[in-house]
Protein backbone atom coordinates (compact mmCIF):
# COMPACT_ATOMS: atom_id res chain seq x y z
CA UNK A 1 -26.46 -8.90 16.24
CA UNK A 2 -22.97 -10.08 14.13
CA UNK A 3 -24.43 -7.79 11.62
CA UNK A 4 -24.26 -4.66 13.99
CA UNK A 5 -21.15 -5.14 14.88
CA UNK A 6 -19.44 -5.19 12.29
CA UNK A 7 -21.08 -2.40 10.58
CA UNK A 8 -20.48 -0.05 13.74
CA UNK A 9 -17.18 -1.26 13.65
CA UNK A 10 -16.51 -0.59 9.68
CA UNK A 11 -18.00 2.80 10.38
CA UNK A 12 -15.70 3.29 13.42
CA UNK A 13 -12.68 2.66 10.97
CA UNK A 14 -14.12 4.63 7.97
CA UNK A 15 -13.98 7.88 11.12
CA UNK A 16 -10.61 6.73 12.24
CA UNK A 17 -9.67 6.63 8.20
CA UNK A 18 -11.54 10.06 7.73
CA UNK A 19 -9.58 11.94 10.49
CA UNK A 20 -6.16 10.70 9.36
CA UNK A 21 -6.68 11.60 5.89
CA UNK A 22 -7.78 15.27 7.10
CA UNK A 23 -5.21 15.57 9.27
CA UNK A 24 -2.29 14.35 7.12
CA UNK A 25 -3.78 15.47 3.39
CA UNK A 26 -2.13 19.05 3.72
CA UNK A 27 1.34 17.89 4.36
CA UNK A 28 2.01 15.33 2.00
CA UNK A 29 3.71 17.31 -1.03
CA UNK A 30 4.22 17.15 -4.55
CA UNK A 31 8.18 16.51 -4.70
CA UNK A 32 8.29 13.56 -2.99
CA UNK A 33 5.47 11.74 -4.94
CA UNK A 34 7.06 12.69 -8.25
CA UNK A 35 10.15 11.11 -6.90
CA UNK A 36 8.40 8.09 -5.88
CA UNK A 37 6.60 7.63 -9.71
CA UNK A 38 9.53 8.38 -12.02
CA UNK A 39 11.42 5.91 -9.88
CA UNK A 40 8.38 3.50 -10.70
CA UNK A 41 7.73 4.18 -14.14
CA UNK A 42 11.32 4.58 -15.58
CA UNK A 43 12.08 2.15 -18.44
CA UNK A 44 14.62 0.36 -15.86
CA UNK A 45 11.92 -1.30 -14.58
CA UNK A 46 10.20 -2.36 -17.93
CA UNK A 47 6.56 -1.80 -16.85
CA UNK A 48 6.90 -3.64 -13.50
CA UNK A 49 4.59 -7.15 -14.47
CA UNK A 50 4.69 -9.29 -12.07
CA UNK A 51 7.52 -11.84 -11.48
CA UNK A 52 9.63 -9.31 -13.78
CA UNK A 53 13.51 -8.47 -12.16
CA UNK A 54 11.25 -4.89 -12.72
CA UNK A 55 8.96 -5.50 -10.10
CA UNK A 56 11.32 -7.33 -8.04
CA UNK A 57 13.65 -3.86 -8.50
CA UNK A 58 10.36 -2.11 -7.44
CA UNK A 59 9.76 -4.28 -4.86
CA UNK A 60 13.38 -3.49 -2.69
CA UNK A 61 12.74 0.47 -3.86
CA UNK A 62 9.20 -0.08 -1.65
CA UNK A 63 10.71 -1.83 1.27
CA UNK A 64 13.95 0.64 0.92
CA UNK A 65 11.33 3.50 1.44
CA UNK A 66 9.75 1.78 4.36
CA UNK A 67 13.00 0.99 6.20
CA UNK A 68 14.19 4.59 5.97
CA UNK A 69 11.23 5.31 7.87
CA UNK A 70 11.80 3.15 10.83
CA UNK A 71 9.11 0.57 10.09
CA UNK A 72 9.66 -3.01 10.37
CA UNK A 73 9.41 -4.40 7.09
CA UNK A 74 9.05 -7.62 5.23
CA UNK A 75 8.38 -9.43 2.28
CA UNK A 76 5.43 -11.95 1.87
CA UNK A 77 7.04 -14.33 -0.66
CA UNK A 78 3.91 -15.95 -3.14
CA UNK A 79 6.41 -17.94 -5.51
CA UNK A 80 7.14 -17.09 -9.11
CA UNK A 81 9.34 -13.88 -8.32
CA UNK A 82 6.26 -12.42 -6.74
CA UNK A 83 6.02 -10.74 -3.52
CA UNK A 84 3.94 -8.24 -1.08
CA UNK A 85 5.85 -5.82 0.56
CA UNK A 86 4.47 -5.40 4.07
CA UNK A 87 5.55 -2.75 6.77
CA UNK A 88 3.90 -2.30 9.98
CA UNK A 89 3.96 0.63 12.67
CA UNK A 90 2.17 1.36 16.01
CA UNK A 91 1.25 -0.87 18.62
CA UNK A 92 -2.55 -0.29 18.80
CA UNK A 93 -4.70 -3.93 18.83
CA UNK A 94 -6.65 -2.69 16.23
CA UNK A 95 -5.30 -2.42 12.53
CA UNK A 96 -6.39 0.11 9.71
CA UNK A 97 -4.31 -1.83 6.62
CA UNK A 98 -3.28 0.95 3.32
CA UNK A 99 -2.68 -0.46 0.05
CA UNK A 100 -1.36 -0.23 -3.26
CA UNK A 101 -0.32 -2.31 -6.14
CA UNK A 102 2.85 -2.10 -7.39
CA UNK A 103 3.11 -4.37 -10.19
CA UNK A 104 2.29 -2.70 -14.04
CA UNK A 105 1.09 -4.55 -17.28
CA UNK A 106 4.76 -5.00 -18.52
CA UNK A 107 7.12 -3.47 -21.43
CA UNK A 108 5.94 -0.21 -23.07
CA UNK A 109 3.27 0.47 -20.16
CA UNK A 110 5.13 2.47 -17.53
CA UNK A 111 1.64 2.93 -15.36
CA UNK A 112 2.30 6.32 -13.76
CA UNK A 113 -1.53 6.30 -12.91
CA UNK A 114 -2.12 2.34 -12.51
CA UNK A 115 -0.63 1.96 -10.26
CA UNK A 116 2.80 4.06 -9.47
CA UNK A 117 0.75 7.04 -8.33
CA UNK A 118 -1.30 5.18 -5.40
CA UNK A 119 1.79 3.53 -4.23
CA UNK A 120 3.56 6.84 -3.66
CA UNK A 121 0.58 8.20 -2.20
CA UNK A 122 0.92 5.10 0.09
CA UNK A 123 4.63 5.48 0.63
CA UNK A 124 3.88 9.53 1.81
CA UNK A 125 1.03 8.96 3.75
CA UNK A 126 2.57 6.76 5.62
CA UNK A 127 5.42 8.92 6.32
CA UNK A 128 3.01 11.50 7.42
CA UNK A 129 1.14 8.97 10.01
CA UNK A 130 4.39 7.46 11.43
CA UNK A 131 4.96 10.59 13.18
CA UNK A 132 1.75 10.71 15.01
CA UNK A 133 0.17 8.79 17.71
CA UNK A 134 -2.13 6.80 16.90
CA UNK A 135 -4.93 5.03 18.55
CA UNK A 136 -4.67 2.04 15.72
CA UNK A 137 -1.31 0.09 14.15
CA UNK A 138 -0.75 0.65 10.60
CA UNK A 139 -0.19 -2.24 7.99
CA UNK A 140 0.98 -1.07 4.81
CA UNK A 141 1.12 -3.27 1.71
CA UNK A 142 2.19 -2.48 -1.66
CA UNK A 143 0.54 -5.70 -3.36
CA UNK A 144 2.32 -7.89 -6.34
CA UNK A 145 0.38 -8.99 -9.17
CA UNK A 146 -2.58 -7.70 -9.04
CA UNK A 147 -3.05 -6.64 -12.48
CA UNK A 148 -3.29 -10.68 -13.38
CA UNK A 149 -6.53 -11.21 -11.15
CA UNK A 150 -5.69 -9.52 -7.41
CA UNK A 151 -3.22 -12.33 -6.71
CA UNK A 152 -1.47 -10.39 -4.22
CA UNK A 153 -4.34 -9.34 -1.87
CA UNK A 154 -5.93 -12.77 -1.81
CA UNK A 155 -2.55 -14.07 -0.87
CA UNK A 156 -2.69 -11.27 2.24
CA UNK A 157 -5.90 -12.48 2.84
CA UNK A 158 -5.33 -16.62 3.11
CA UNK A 159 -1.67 -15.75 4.86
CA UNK A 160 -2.40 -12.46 7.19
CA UNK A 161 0.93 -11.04 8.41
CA UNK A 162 -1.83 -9.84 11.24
CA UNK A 163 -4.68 -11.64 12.97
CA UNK A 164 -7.75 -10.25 10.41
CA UNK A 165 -10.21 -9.68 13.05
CA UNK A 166 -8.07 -7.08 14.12
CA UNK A 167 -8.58 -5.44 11.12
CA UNK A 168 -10.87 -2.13 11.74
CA UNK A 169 -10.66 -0.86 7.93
CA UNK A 170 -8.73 -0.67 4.94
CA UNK A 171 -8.00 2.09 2.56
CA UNK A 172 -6.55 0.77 -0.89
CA UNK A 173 -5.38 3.49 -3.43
CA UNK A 174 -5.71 2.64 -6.98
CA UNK A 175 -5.87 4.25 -10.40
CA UNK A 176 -4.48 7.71 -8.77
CA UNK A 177 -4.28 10.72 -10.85
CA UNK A 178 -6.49 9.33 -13.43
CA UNK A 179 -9.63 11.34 -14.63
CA UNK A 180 -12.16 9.13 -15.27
CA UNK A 181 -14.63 11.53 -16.66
């Protein structure tokens, strides 16, 4: 019986996922994404490894973006000059969670496509679904150190900024603009 439940619940979120990428896929445009990834990948930040003053730099550029959106933001401090950025919006009791990694392999690897590209996906999209009502809250995370062993989203895990069961889905962009054919 556990076993139905949660998959009828995973598919509920994987429709509730579904419709808001449908609905907000036609109005997330080009400029702002290139913004978003030259910002990342510049040589300022060095390649963005975690615990580097680059990802910390990319770090307050993430939360920046989220604050100028109206979402209440915060940082989920893991030690080391490591962090999560988390923003949350909506006041639904259910949760769909979007991700990205932020942090890069380091000096001379600017990672436009792994992983500066899924977080401005993440940064637009969530622009786009801030606007709307929604039946569900939104928990965005732009994970740190992930590229060392997904540090950052087992630290989200073992210290949810929100109660997990809550959690109806989660949609975590990775390796954007990459053709892996």
């Amino acid at each position: 019986m556990r076993l139905r439940s949660f998959f009828r619940a995973a598919l509920a979120g994987f429709i509730i996922c579904g419709i808001l990428a449908l609905d907000s896929a036609g109005s997330v445009s080009a400029p702002p994404l290139r913004i978003h990834v030259q910002w990342l990948t510049d040589a300022a930040r060095g390649g963005r490894r975690a615990g580097s003053e680059g990802a910390a730099m990319s770090a307050q550029y993430i939360a920046s973006q989220f604050e100028l959106m109206g979402l209440d933001v915060r940082m989920q401090e893991m030690g080391g000059n490591r962090r999560n950025v988390i923003a949350r919006t909506g006041s639904g009791s259910k949760t769909i969670v979007l991700g990205a990694h932020y942090d890069g392999q380091g000096m001379g690897m600017p990672g436009a496509s792994d992983n500066a590209a899924g977080v401005a996906v993440l940064l637009e999209v969530v622009r786009e679904l801030k606007g709307m009502k929604l039946p569900v809250s939104i928990t965005a995370v732009a994970f740190d150190d992930e590229e060392q062993g997904i540090i950052g989203s087992r630290y989200f895990l073992d210290h949810p900024p929100v109660p997990l069961e809550s959690i109806d889905a989660a949609v975590i962009m990775d390796s954007m603009g990459r053709s892996f054919l």
